[in-house]
PDB file of N, CA and C in Angstrom:
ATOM      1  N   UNK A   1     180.601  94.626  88.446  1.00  0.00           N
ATOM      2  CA  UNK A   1     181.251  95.066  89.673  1.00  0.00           C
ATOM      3  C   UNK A   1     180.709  96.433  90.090  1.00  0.00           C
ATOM      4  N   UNK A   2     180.929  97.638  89.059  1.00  0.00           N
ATOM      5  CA  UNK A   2     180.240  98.853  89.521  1.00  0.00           C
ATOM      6  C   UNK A   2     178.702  98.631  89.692  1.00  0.00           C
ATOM      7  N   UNK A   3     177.791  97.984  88.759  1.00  0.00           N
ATOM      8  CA  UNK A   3     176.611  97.652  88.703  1.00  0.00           C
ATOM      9  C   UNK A   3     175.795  97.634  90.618  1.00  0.00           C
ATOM     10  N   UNK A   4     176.716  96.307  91.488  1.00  0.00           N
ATOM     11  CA  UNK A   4     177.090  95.767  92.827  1.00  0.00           C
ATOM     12  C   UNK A   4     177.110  97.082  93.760  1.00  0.00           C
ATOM     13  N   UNK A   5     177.979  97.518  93.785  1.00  0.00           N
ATOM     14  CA  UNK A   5     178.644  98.579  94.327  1.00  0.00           C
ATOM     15  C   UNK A   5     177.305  99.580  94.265  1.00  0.00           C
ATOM     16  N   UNK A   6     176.872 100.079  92.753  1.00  0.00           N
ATOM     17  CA  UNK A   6     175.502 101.192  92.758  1.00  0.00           C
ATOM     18  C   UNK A   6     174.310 100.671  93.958  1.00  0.00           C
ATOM     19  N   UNK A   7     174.045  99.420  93.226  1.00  0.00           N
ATOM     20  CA  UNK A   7     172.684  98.674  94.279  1.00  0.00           C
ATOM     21  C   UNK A   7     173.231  98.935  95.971  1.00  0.00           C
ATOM     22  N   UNK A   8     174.626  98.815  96.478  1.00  0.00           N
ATOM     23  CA  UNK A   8     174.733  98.428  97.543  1.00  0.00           C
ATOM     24  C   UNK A   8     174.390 100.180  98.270  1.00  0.00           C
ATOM     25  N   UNK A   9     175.014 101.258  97.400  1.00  0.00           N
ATOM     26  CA  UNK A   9     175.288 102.453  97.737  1.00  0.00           C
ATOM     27  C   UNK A   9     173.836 103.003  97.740  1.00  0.00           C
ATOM     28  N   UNK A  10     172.843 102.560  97.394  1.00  0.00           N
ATOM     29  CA  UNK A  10     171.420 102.685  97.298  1.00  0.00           C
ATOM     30  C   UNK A  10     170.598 101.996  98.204  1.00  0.00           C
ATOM     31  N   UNK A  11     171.188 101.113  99.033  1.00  0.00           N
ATOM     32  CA  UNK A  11     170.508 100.277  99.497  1.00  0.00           C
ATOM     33  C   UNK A  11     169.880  99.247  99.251  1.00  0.00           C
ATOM     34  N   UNK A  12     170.151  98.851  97.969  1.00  0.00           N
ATOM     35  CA  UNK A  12     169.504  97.455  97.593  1.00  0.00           C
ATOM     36  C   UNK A  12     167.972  98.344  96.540  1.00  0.00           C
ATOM     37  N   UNK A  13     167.501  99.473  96.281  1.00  0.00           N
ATOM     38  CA  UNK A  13     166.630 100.065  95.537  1.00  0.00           C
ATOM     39  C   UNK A  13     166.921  99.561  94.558  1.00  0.00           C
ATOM     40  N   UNK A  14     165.945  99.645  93.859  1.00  0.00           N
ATOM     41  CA  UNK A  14     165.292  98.995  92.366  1.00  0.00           C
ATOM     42  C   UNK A  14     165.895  99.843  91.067  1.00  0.00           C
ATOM     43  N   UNK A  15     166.234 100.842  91.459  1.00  0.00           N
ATOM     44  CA  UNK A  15     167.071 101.475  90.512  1.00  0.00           C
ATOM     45  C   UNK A  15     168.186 100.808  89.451  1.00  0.00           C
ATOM     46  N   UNK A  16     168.292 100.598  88.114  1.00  0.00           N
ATOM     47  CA  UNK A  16     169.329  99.467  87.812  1.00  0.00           C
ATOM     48  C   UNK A  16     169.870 100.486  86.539  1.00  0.00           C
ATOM     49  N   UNK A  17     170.812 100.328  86.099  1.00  0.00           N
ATOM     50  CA  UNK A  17     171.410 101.118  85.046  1.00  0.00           C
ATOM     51  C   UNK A  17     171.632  99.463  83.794  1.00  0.00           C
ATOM     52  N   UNK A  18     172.067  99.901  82.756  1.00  0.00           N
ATOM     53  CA  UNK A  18     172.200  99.289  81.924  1.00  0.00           C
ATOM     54  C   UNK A  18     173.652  98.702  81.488  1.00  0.00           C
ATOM     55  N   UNK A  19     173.780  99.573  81.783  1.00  0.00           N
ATOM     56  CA  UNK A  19     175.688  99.432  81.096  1.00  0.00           C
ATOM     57  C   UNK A  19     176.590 100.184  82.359  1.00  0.00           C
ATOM     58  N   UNK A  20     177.638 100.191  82.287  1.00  0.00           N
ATOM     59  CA  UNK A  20     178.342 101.042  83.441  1.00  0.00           C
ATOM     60  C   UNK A  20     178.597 102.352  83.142  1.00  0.00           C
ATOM     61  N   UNK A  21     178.362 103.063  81.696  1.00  0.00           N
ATOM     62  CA  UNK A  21     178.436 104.656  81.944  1.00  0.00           C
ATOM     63  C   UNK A  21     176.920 104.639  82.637  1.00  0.00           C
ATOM     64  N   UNK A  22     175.941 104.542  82.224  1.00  0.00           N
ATOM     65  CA  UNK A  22     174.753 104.558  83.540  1.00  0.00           C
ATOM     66  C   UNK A  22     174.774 104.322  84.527  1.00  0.00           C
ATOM     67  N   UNK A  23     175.175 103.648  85.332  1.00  0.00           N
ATOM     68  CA  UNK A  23     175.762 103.261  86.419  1.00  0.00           C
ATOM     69  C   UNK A  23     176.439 104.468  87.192  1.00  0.00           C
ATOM     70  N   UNK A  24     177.644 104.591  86.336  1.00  0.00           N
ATOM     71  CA  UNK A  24     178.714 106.079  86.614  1.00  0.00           C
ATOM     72  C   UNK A  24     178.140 106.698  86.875  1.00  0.00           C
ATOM     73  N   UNK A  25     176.945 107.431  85.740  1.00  0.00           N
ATOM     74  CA  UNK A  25     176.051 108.871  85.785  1.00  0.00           C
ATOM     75  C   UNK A  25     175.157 108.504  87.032  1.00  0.00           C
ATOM     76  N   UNK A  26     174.615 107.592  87.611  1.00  0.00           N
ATOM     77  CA  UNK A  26     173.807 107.624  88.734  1.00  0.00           C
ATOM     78  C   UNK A  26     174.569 107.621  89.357  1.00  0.00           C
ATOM     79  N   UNK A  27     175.523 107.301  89.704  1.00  0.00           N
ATOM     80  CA  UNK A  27     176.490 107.381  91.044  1.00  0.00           C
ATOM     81  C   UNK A  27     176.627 108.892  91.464  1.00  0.00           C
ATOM     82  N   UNK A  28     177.053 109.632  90.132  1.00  0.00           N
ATOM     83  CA  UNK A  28     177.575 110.806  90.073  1.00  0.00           C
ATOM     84  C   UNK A  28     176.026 111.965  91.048  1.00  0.00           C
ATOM     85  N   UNK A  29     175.011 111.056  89.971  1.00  0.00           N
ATOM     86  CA  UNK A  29     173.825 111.867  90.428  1.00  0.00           C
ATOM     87  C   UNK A  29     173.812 111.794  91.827  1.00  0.00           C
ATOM     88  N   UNK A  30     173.567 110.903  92.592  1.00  0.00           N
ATOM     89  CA  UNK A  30     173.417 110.299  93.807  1.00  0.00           C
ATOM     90  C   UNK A  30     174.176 111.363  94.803  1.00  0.00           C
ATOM     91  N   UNK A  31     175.517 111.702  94.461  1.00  0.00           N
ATOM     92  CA  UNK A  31     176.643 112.161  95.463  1.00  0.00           C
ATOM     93  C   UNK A  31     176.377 113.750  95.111  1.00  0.00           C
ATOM     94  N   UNK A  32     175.837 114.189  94.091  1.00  0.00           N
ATOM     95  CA  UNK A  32     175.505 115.873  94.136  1.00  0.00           C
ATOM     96  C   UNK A  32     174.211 115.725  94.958  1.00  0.00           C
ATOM     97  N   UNK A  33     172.955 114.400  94.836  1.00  0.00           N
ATOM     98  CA  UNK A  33     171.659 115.047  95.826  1.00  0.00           C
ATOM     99  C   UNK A  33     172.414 114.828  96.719  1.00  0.00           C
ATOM    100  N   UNK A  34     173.117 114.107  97.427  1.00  0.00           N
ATOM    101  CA  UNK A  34     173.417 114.282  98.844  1.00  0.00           C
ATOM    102  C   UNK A  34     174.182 115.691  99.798  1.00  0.00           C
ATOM    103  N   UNK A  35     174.581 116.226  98.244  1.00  0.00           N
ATOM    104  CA  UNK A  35     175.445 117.821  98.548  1.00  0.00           C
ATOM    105  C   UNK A  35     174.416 118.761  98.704  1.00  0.00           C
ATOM    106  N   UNK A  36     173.250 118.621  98.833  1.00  0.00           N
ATOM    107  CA  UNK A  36     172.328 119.965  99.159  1.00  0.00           C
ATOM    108  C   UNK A  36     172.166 120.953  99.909  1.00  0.00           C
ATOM    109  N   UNK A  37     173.245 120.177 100.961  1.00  0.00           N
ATOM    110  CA  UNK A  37     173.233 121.607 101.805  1.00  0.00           C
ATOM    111  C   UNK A  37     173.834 122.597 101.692  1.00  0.00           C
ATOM    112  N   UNK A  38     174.969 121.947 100.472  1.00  0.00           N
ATOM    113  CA  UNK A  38     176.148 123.200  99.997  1.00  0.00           C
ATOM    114  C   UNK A  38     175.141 124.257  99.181  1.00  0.00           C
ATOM    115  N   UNK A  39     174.059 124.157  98.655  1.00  0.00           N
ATOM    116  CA  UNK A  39     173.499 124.701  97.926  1.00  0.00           C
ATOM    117  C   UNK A  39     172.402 125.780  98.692  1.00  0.00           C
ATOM    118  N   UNK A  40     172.243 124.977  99.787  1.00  0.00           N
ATOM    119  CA  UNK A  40     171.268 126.127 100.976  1.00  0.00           C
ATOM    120  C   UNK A  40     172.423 126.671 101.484  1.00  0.00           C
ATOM    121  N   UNK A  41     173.399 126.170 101.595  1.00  0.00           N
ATOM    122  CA  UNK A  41     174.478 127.716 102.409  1.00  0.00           C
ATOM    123  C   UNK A  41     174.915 128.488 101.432  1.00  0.00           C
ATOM    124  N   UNK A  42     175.287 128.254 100.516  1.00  0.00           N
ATOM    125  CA  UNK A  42     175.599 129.148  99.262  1.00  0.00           C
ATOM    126  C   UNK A  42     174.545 129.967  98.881  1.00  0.00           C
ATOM    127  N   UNK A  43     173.007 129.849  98.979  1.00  0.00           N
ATOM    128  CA  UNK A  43     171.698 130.700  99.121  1.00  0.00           C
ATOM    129  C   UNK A  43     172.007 131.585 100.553  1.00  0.00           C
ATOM    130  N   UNK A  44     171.820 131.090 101.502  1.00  0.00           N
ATOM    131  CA  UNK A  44     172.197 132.095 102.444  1.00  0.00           C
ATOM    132  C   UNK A  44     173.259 133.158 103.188  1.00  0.00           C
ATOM    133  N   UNK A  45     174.548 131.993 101.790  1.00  0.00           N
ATOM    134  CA  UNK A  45     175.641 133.442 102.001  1.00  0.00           C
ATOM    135  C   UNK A  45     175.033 134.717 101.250  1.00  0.00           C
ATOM    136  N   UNK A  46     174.548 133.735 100.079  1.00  0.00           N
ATOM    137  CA  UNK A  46     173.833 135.065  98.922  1.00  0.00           C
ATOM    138  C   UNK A  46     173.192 136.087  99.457  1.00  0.00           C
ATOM    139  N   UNK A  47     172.171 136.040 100.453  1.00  0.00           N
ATOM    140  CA  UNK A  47     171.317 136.345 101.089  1.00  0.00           C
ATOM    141  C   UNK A  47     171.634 137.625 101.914  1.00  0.00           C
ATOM    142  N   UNK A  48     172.653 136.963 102.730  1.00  0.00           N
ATOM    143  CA  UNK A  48     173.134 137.643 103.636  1.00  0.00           C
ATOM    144  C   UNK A  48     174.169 138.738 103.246  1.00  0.00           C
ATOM    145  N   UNK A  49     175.087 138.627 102.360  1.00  0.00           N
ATOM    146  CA  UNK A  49     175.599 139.581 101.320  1.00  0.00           C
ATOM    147  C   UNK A  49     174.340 140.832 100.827  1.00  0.00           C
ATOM    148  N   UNK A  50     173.545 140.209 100.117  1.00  0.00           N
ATOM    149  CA  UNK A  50     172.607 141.023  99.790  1.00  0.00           C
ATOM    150  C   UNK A  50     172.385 141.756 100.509  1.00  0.00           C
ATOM    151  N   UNK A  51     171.569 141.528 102.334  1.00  0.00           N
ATOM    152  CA  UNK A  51     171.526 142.055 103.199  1.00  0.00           C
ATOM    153  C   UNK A  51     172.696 143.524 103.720  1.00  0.00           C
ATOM    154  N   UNK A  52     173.831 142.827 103.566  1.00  0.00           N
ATOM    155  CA  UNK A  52     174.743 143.405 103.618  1.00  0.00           C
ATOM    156  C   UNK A  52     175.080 144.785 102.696  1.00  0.00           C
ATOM    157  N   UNK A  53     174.692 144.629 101.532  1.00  0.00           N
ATOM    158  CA  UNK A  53     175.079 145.577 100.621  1.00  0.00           C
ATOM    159  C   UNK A  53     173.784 146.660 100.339  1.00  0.00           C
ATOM    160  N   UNK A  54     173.033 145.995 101.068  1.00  0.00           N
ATOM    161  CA  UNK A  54     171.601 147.071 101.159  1.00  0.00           C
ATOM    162  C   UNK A  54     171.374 148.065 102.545  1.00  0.00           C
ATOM    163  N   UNK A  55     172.379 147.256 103.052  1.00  0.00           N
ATOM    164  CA  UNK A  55     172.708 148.434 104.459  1.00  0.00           C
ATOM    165  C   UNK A  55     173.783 149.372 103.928  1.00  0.00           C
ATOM    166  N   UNK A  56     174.616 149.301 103.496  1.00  0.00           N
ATOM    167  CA  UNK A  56     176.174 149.939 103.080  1.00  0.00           C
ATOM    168  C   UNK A  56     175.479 150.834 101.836  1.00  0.00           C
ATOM    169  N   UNK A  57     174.629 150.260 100.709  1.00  0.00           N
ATOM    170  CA  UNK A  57     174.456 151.304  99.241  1.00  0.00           C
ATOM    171  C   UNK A  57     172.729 150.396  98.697  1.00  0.00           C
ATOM    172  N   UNK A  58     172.042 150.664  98.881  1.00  0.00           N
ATOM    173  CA  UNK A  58     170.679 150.190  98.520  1.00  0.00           C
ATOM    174  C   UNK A  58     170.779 149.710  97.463  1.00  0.00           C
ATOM    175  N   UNK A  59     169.984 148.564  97.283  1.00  0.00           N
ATOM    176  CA  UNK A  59     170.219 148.209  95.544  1.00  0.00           C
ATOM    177  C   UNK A  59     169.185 148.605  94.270  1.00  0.00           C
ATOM    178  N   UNK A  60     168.290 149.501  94.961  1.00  0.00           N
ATOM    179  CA  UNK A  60     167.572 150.693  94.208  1.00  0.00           C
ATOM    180  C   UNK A  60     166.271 149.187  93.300  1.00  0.00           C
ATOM    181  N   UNK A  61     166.129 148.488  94.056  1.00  0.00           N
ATOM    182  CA  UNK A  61     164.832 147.668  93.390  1.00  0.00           C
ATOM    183  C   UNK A  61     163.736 147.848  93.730  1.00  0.00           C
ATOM    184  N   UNK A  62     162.584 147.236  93.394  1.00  0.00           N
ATOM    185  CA  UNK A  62     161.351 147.732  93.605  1.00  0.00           C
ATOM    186  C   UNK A  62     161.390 147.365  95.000  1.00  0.00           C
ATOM    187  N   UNK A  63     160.768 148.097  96.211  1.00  0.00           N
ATOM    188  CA  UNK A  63     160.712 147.546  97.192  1.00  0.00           C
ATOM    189  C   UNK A  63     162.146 147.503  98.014  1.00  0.00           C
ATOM    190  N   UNK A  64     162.707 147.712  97.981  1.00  0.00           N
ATOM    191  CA  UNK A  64     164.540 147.691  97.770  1.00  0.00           C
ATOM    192  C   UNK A  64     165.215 149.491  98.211  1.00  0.00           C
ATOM    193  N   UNK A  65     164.355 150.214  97.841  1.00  0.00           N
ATOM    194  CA  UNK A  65     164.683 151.842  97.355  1.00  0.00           C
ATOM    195  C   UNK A  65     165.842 152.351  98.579  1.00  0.00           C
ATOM    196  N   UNK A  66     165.135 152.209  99.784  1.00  0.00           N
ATOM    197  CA  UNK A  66     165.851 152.805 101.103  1.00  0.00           C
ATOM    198  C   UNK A  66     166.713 151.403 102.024  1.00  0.00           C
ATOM    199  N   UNK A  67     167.389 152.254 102.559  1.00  0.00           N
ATOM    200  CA  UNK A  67     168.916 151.264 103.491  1.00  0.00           C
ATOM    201  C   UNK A  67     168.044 150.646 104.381  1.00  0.00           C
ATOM    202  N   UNK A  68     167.131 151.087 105.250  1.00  0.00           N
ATOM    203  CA  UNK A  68     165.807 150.527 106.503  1.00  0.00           C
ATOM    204  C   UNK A  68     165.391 149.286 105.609  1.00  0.00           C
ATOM    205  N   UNK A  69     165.035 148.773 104.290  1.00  0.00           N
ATOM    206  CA  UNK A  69     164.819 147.874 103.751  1.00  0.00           C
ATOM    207  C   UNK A  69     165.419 146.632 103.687  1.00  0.00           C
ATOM    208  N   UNK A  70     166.275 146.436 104.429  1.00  0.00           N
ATOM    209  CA  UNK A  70     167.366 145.333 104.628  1.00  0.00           C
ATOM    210  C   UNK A  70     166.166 144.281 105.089  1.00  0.00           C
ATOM    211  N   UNK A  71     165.544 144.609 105.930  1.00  0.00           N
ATOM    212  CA  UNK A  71     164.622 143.568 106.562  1.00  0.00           C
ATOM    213  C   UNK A  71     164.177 142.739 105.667  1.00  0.00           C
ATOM    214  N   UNK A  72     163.601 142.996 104.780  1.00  0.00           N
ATOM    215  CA  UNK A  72     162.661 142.547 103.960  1.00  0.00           C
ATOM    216  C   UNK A  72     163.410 141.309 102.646  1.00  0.00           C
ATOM    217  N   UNK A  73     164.677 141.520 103.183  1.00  0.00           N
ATOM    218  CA  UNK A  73     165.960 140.199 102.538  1.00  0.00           C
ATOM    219  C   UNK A  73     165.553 139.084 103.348  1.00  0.00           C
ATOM    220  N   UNK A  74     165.228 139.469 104.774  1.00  0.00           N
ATOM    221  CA  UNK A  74     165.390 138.330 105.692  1.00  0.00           C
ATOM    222  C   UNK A  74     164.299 137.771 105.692  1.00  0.00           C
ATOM    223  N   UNK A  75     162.896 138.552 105.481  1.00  0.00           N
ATOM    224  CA  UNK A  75     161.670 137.739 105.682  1.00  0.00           C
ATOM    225  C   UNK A  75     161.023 137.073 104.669  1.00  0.00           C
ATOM    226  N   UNK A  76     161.908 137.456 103.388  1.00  0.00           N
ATOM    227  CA  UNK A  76     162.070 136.508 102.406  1.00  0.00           C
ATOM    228  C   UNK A  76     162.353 135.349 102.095  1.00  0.00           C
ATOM    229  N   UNK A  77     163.974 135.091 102.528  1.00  0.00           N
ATOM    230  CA  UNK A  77     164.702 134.098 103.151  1.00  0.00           C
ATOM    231  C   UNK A  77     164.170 132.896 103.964  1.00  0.00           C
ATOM    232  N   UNK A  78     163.002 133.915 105.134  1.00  0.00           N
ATOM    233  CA  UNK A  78     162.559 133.144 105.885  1.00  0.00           C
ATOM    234  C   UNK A  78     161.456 132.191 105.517  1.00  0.00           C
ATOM    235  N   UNK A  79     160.642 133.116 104.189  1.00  0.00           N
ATOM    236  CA  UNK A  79     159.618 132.508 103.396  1.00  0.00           C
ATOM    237  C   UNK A  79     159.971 131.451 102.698  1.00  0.00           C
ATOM    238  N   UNK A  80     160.997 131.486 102.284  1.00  0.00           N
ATOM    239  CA  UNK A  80     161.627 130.599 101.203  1.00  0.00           C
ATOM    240  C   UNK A  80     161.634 129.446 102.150  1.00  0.00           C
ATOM    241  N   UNK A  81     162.249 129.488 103.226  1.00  0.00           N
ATOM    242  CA  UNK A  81     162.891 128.332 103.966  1.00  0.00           C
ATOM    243  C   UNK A  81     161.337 127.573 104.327  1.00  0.00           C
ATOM    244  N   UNK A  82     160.413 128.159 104.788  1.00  0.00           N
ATOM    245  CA  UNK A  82     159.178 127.574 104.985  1.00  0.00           C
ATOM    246  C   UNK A  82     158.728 127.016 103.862  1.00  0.00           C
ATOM    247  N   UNK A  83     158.467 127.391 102.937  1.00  0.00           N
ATOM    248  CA  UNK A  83     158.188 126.901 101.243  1.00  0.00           C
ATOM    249  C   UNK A  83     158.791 125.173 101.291  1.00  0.00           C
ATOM    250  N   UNK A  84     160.104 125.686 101.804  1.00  0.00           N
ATOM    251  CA  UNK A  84     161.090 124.373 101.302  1.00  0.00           C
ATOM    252  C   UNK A  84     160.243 123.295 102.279  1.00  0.00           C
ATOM    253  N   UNK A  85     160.677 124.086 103.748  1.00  0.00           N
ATOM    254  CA  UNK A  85     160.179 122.587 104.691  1.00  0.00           C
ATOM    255  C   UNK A  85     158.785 121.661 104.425  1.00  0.00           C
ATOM    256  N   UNK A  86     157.914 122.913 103.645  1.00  0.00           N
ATOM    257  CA  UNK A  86     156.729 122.344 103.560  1.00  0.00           C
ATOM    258  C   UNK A  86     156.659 121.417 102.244  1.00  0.00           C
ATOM    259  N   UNK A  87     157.064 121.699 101.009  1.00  0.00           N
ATOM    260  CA  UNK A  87     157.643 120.894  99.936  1.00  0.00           C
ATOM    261  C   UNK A  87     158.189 119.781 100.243  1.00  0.00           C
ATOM    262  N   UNK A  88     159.163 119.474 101.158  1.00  0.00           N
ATOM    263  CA  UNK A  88     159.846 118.707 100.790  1.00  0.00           C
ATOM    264  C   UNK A  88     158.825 116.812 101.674  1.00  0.00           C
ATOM    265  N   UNK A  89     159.533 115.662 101.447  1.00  0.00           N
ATOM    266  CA  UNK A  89     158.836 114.928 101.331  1.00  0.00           C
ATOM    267  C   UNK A  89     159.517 114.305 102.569  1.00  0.00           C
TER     268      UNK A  89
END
């Protein structure tokens, strides 16, 4: 029955588990990749905090030293995000 249910929630993919705790654990897997975006907004609250706390008290890192350095959170950020789009498939 769960076996049914995995194939259908997949689309009919070739993916097959063995027993139903496998089954379970792919299900489980399945419904965190689909949560990824919680994981890019939770990076860009990070981000933006950071930003935040480097305007208010510098965070004295390399590159980091002076409050005018805030920028350099964002064009990071922005690097990252390009990295991703280009990575991904």
């Amino acid at each position: 029955m769960l076996n049914a249910a995995y194939r259908q929630s997949l689309g009919g993919a070739a993916l097959v588990a063995t027993d139903d705790a496998g089954v379970a654990k792919a299900l489980r897997l399945t419904m965190l990749l689909q949560h990824e975006g919680n994981m890019q907004k939770a990076i860009a609250l990070i981000l933006l905090m950071a930003m935040a706390v480097q305007l208010i008290w510098p965070l004295g890192l390399p590159g980091l030293r002076h409050r005018r350095d805030f920028w350099k959170i964002a064009v990071f950020a922005i690097v990252m995000m390009m990295v991703t789009v280009l990575i991904r498939p």
